[in-house]
N, C-alpha and C. Protein backbone atom coordinates (compact mmCIF):
# COMPACT_ATOMS: atom_id res chain seq x y z
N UNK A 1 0.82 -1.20 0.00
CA UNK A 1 0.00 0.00 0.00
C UNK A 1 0.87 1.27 0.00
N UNK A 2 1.87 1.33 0.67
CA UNK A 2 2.92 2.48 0.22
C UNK A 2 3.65 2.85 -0.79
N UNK A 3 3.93 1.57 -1.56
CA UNK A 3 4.07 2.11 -2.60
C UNK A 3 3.21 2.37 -3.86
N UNK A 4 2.18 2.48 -3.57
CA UNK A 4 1.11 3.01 -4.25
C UNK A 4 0.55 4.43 -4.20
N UNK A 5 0.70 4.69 -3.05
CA UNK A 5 0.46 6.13 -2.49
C UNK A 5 1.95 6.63 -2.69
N UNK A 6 2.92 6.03 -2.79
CA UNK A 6 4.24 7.02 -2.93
C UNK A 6 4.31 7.39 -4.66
N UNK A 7 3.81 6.04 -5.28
CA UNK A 7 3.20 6.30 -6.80
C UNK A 7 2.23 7.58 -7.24
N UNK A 8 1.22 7.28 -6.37
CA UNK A 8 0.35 8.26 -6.84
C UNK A 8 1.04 9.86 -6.42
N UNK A 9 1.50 9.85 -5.30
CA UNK A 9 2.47 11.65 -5.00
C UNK A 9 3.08 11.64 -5.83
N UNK A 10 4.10 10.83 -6.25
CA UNK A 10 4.71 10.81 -7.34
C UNK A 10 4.20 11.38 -8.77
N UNK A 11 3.06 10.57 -9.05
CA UNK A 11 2.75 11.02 -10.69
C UNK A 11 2.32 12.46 -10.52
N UNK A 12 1.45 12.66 -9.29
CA UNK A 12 0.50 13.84 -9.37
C UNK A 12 1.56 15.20 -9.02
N UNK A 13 1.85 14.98 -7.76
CA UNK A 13 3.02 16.18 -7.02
C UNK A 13 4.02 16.18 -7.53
N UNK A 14 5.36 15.30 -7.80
CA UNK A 14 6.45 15.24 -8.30
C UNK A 14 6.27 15.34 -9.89
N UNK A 15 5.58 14.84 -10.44
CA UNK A 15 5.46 14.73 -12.00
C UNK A 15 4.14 15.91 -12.34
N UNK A 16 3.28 15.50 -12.03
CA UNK A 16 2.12 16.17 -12.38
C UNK A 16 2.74 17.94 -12.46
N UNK A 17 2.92 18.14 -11.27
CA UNK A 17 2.99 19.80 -10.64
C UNK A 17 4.76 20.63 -11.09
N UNK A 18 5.35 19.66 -10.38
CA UNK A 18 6.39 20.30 -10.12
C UNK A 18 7.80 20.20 -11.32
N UNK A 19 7.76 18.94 -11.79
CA UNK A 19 8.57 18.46 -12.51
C UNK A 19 8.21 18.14 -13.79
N UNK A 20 7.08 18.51 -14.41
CA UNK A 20 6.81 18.08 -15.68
C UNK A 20 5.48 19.29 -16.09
N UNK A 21 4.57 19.39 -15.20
CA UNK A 21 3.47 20.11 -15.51
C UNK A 21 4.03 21.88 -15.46
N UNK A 22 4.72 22.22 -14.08
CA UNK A 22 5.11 23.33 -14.08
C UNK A 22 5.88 23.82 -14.84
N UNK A 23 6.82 22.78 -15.55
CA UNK A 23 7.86 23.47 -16.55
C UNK A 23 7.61 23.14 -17.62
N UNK A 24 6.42 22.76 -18.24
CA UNK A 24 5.43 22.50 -19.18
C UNK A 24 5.35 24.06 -19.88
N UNK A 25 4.15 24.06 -18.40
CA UNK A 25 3.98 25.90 -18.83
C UNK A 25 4.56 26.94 -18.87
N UNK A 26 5.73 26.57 -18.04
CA UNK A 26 6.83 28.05 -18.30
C UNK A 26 7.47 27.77 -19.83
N UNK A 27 7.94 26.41 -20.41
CA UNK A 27 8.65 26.41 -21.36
C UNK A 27 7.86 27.27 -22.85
N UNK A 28 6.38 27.45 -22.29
CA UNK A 28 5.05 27.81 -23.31
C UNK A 28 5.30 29.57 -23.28
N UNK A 29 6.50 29.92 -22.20
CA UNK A 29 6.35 31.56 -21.36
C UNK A 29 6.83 32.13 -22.78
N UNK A 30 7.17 33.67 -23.06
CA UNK A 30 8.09 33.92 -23.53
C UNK A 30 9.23 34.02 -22.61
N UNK A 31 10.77 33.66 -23.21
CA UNK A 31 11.72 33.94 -22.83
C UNK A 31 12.10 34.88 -22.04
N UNK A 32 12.66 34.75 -20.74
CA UNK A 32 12.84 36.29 -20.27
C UNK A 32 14.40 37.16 -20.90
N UNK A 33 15.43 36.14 -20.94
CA UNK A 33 16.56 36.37 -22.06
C UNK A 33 16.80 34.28 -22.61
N UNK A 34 17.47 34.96 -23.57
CA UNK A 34 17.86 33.67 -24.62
C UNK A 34 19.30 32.91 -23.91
N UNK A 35 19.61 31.75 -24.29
CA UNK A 35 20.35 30.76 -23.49
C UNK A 35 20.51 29.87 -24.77
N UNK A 36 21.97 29.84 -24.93
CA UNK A 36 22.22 29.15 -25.88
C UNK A 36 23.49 28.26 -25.39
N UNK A 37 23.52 27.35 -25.01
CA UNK A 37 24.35 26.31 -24.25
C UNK A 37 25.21 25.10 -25.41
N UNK A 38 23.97 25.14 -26.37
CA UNK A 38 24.83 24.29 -27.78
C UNK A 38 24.77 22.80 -27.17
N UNK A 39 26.50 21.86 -27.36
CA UNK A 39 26.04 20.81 -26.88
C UNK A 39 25.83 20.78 -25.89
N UNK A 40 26.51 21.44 -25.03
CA UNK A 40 26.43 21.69 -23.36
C UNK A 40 25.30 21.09 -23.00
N UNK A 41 23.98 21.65 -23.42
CA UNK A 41 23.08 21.08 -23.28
C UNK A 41 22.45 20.11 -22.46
N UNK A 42 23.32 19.07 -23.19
CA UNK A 42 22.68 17.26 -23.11
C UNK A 42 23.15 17.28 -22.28
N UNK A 43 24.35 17.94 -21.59
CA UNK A 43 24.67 17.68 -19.99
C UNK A 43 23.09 17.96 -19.02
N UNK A 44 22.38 18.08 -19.53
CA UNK A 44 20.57 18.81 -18.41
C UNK A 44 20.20 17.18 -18.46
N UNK A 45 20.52 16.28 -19.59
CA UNK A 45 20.01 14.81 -19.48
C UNK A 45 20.35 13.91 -18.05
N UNK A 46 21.77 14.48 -17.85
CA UNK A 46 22.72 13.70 -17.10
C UNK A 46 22.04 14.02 -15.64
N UNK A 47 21.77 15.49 -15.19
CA UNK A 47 20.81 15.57 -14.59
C UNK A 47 19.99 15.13 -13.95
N UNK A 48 18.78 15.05 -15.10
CA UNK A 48 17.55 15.15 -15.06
C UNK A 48 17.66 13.37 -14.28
N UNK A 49 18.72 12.14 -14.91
CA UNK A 49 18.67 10.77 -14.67
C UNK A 49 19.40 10.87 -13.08
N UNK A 50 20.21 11.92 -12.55
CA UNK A 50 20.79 11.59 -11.69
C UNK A 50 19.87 12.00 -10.17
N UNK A 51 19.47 13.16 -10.91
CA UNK A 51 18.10 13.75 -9.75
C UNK A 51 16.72 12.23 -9.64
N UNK A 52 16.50 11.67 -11.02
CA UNK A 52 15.37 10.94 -11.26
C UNK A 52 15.68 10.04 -9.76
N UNK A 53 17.33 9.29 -10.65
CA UNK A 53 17.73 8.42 -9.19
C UNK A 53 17.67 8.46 -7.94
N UNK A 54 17.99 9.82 -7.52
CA UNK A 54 18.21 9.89 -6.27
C UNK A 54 16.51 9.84 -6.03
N UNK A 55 15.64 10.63 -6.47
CA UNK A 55 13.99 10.82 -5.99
C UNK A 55 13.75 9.22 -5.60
N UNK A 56 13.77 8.43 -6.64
CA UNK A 56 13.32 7.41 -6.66
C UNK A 56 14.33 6.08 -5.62
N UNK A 57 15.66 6.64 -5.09
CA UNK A 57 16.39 5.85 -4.02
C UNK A 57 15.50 6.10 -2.99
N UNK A 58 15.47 7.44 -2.24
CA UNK A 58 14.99 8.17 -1.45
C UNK A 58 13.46 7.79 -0.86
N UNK A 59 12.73 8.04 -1.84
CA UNK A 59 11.55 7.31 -1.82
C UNK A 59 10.76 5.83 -1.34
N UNK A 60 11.91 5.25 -2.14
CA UNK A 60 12.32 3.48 -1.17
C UNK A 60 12.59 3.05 -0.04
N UNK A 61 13.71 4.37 0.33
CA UNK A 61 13.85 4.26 1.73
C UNK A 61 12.97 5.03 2.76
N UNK A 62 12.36 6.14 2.23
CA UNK A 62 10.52 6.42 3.02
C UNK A 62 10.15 4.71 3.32
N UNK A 63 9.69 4.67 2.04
CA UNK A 63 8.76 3.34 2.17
C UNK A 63 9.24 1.79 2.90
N UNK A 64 10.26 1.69 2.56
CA UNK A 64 11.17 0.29 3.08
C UNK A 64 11.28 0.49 4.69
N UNK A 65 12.42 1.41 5.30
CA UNK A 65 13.08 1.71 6.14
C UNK A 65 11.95 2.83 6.95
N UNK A 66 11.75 3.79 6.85
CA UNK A 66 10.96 4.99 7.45
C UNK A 66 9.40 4.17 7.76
N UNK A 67 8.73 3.51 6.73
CA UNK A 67 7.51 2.75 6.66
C UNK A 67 6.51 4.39 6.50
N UNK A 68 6.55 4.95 5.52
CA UNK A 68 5.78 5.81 4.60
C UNK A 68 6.20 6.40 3.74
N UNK A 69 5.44 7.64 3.35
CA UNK A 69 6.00 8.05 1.75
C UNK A 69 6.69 9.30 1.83
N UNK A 70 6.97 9.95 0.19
CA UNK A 70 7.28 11.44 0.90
C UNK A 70 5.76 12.48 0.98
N UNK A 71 4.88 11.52 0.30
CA UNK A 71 3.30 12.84 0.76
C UNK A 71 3.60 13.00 2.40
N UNK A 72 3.30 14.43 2.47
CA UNK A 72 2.82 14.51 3.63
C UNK A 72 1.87 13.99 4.72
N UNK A 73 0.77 13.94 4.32
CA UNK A 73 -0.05 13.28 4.71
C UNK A 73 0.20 11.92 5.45
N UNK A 74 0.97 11.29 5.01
CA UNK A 74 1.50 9.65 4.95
C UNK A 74 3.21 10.01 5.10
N UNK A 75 3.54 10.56 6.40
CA UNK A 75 4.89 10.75 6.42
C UNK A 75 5.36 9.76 6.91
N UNK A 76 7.16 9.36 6.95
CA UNK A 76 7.46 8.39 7.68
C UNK A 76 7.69 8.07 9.24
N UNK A 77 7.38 6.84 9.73
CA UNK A 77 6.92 6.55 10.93
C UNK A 77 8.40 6.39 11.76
N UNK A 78 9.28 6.54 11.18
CA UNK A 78 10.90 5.95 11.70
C UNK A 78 11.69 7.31 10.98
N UNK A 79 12.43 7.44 11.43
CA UNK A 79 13.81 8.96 10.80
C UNK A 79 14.67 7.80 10.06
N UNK A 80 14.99 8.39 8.73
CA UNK A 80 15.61 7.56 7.46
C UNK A 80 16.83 7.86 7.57
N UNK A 81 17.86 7.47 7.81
CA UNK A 81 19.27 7.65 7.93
C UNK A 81 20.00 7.23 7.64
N UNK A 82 19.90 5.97 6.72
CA UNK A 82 20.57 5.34 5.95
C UNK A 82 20.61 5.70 4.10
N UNK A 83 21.29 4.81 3.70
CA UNK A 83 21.38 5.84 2.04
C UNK A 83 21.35 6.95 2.09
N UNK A 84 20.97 7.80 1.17
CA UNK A 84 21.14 8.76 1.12
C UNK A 84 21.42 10.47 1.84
N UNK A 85 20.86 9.64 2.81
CA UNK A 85 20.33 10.31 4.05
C UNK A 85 21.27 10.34 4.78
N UNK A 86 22.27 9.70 4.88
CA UNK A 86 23.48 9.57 5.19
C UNK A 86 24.54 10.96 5.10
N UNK A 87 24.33 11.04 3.89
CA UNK A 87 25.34 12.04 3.40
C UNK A 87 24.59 13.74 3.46
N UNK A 88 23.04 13.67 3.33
CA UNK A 88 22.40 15.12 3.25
C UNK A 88 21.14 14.68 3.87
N UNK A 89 20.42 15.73 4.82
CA UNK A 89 19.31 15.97 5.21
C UNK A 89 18.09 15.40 4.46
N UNK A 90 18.22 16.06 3.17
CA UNK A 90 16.98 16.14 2.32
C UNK A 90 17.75 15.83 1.02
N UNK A 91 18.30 14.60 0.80
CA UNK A 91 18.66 14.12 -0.39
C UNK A 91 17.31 14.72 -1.66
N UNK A 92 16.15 14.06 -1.05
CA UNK A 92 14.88 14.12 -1.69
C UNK A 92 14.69 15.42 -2.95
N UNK A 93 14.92 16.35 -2.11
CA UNK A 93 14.59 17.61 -2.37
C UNK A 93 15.79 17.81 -3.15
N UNK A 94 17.11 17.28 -3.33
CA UNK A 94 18.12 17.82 -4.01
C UNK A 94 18.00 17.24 -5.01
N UNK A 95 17.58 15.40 -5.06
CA UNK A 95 17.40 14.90 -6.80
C UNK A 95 16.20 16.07 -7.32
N UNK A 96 15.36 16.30 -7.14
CA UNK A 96 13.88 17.37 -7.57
C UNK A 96 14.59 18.52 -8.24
N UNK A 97 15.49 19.09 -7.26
CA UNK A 97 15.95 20.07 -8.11
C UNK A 97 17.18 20.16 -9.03
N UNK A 98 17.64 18.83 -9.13
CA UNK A 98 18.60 18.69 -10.46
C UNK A 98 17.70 18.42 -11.06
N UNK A 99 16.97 17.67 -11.13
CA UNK A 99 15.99 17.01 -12.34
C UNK A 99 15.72 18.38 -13.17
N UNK A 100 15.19 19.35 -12.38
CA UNK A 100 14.50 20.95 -12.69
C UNK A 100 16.07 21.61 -13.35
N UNK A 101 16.86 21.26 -12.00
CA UNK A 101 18.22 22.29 -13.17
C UNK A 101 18.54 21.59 -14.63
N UNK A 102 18.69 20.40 -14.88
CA UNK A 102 18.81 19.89 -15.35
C UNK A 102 17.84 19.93 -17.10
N UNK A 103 16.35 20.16 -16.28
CA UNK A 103 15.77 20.54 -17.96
C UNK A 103 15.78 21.71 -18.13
N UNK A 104 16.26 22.71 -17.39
CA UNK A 104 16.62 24.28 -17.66
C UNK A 104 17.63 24.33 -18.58
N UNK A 105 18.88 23.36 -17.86
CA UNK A 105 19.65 23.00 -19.36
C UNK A 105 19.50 22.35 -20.45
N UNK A 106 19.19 21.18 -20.28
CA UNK A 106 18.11 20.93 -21.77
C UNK A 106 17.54 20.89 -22.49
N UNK A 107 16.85 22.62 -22.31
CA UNK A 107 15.78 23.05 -22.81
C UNK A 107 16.38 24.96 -22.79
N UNK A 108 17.62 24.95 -22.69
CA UNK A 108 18.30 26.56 -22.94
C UNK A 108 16.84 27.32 -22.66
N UNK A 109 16.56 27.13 -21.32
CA UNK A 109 15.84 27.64 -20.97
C UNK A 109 16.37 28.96 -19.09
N UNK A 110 16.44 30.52 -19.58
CA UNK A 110 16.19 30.85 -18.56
C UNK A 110 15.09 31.02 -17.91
N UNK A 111 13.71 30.95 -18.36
CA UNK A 111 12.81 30.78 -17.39
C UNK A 111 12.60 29.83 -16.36
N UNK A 112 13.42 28.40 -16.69
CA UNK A 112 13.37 27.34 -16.38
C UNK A 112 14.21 26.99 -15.30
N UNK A 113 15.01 27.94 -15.39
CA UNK A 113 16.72 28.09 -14.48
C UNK A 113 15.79 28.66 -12.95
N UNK A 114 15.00 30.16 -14.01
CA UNK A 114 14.53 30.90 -12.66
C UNK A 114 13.61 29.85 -11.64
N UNK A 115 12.64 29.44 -12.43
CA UNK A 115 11.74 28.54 -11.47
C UNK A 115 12.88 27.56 -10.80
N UNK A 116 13.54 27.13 -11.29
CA UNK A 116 14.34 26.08 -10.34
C UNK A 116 14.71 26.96 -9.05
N UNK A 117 15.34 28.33 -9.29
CA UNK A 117 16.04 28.56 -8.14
C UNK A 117 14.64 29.02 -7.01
N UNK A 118 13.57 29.38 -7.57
CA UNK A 118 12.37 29.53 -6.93
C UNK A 118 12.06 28.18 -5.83
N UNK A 119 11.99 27.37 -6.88
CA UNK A 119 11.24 25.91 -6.18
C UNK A 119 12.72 25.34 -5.14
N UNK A 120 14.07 25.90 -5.35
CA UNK A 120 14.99 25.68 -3.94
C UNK A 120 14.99 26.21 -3.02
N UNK A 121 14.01 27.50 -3.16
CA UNK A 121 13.73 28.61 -2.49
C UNK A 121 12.25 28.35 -1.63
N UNK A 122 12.31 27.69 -1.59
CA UNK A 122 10.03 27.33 -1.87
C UNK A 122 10.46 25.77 -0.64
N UNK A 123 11.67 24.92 -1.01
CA UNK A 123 11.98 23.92 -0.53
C UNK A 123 12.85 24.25 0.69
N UNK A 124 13.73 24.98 0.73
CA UNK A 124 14.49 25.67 2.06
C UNK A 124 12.81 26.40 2.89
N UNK A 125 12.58 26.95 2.67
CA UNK A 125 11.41 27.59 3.47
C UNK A 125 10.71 26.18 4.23
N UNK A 126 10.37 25.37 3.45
CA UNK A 126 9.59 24.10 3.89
C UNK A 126 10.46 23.36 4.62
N UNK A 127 11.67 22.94 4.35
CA UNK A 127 12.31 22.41 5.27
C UNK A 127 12.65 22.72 6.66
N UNK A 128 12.89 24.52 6.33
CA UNK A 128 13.49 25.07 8.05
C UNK A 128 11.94 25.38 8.65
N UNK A 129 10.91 25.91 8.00
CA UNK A 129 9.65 26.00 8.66
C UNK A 129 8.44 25.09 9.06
N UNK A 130 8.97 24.04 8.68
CA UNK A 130 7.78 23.07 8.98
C UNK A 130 8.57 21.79 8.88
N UNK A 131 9.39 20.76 8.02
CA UNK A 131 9.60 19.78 7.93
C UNK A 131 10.21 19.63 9.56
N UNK A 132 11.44 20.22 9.53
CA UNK A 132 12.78 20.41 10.75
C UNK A 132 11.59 20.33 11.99
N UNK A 133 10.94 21.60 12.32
CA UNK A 133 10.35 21.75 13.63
C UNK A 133 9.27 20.39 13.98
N UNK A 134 8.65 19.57 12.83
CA UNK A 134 7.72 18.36 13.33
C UNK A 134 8.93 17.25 13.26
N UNK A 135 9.89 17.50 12.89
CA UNK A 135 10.83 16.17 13.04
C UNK A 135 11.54 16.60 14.16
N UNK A 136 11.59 17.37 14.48
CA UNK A 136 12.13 17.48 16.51
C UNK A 136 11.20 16.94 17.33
N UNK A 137 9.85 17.63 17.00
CA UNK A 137 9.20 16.94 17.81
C UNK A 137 8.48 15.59 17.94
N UNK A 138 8.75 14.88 16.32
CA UNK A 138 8.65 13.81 16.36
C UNK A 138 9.22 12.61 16.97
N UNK A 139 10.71 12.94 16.39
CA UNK A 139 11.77 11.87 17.00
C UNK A 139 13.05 12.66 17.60
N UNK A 140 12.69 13.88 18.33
CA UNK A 140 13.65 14.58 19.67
C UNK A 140 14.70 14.66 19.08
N UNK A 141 15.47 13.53 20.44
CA UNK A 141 16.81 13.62 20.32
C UNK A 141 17.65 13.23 19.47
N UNK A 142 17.08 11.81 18.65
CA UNK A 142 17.58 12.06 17.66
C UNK A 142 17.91 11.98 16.70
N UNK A 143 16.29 12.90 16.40
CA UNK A 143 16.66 14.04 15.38
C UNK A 143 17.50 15.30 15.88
N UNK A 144 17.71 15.49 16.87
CA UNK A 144 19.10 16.74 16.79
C UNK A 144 20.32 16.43 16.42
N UNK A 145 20.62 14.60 16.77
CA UNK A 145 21.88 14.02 16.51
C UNK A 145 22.12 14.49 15.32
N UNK A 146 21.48 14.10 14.64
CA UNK A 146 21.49 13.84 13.08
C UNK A 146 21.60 15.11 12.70
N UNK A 147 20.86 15.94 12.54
CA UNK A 147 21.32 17.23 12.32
C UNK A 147 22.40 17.61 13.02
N UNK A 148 23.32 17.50 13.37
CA UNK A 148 24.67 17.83 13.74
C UNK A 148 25.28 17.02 13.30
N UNK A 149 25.32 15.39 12.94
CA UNK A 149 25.89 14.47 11.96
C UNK A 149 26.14 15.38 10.41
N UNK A 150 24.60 15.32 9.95
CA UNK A 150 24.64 15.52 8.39
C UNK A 150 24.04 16.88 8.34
N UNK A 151 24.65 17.48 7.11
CA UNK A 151 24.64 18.88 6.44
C UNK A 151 22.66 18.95 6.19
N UNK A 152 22.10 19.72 6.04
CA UNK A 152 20.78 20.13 5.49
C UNK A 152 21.19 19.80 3.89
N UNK A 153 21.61 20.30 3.47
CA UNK A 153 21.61 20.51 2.07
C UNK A 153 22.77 19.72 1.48
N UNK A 154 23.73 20.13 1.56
CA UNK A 154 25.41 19.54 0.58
C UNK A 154 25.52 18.20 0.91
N UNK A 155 26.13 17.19 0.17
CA UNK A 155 26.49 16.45 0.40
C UNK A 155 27.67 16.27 1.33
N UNK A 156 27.61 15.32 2.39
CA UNK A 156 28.86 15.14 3.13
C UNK A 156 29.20 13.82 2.60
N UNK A 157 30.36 13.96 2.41
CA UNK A 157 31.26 12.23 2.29
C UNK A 157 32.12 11.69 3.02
N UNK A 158 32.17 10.59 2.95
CA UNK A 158 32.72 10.16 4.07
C UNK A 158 32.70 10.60 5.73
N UNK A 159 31.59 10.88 6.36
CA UNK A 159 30.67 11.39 7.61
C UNK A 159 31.13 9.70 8.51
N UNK A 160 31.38 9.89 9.49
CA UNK A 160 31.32 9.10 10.34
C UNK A 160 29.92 8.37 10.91
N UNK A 161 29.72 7.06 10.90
CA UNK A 161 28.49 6.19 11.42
C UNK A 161 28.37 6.34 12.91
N UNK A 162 28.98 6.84 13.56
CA UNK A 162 29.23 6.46 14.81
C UNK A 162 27.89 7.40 15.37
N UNK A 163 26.98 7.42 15.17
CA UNK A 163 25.44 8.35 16.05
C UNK A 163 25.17 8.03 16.96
């Protein structure tokens, strides 16, 4: 049943809205200036597969490990700290927005650039104003560990297991 409901956020929120529908209609905008990247380009592919990955690692481990999805509604019942999660806070939120940087480049698109830096902007707000403060009070202490383990955002490598 979770991964059905992580399906359906998926097609509707992640695909529907944010990642396919929203930059649907901006790509329809006029240009705000022109972007001409050439082959460069096809580097937005490399992207778009590496963000896909991570959404879809991330997601597994909601559902597998956490035992829910990333809808809100149906959040996870356990703090995910393995894979990805390992190395960044909100892996989640960082494949989303390569995927987005990613068809900004594939699509020599600056409107596409702007919404990306919007929707990282839109995702920092959600994280420090609402995600962070119900995951303290969800799982306390630690969740403070962990946030002093791993970065919010950047990747850390090679981070010590020892929590």
């Amino acid at each position: 049943m979770t991964a059905i409901k992580t399906l359906i956020f998926t097609l509707v929120v992640v695909l529907g809205v944010v990642t396919v529908g929203g930059p649907y209609l901006i790509l329809k905008m006029k240009p705000v200036f022109p972007l001409d990247l050439g082959v460069f380009r096809f580097t937005g592919l490399a992207l778009i597969a590496i963000g896909a990955i991570i959404y879809v690692w991330c997601a597994w481990d909601f559902g597998r490990h956490g035992k829910g999805t990333p809808a809100p509604i149906d959040p996870p019942k356990e703090l995910v700290v393995r894979g990805l999660y390992k190395f960044t806070r909100n892996p989640m939120y960082v494949g989303v927005w390569l995927a987005l940087a990613g068809e900004a480049v594939l699509f020599e698109s600056a409107n596409l650039a702007l919404y990306a830096l919007f929707v990282l902007f839109a995702f920092h707000l959600r994280v420090v104003y609402y995600e962070e403060p119900v995951l303290r009070q969800s799982f306390g202490e630690s969740f403070e560990k962990y946030c002093q383990a791993v970065p919010r955002w950047i990747f850390r490598v090679g981070m010590n297991d020892s929590r």
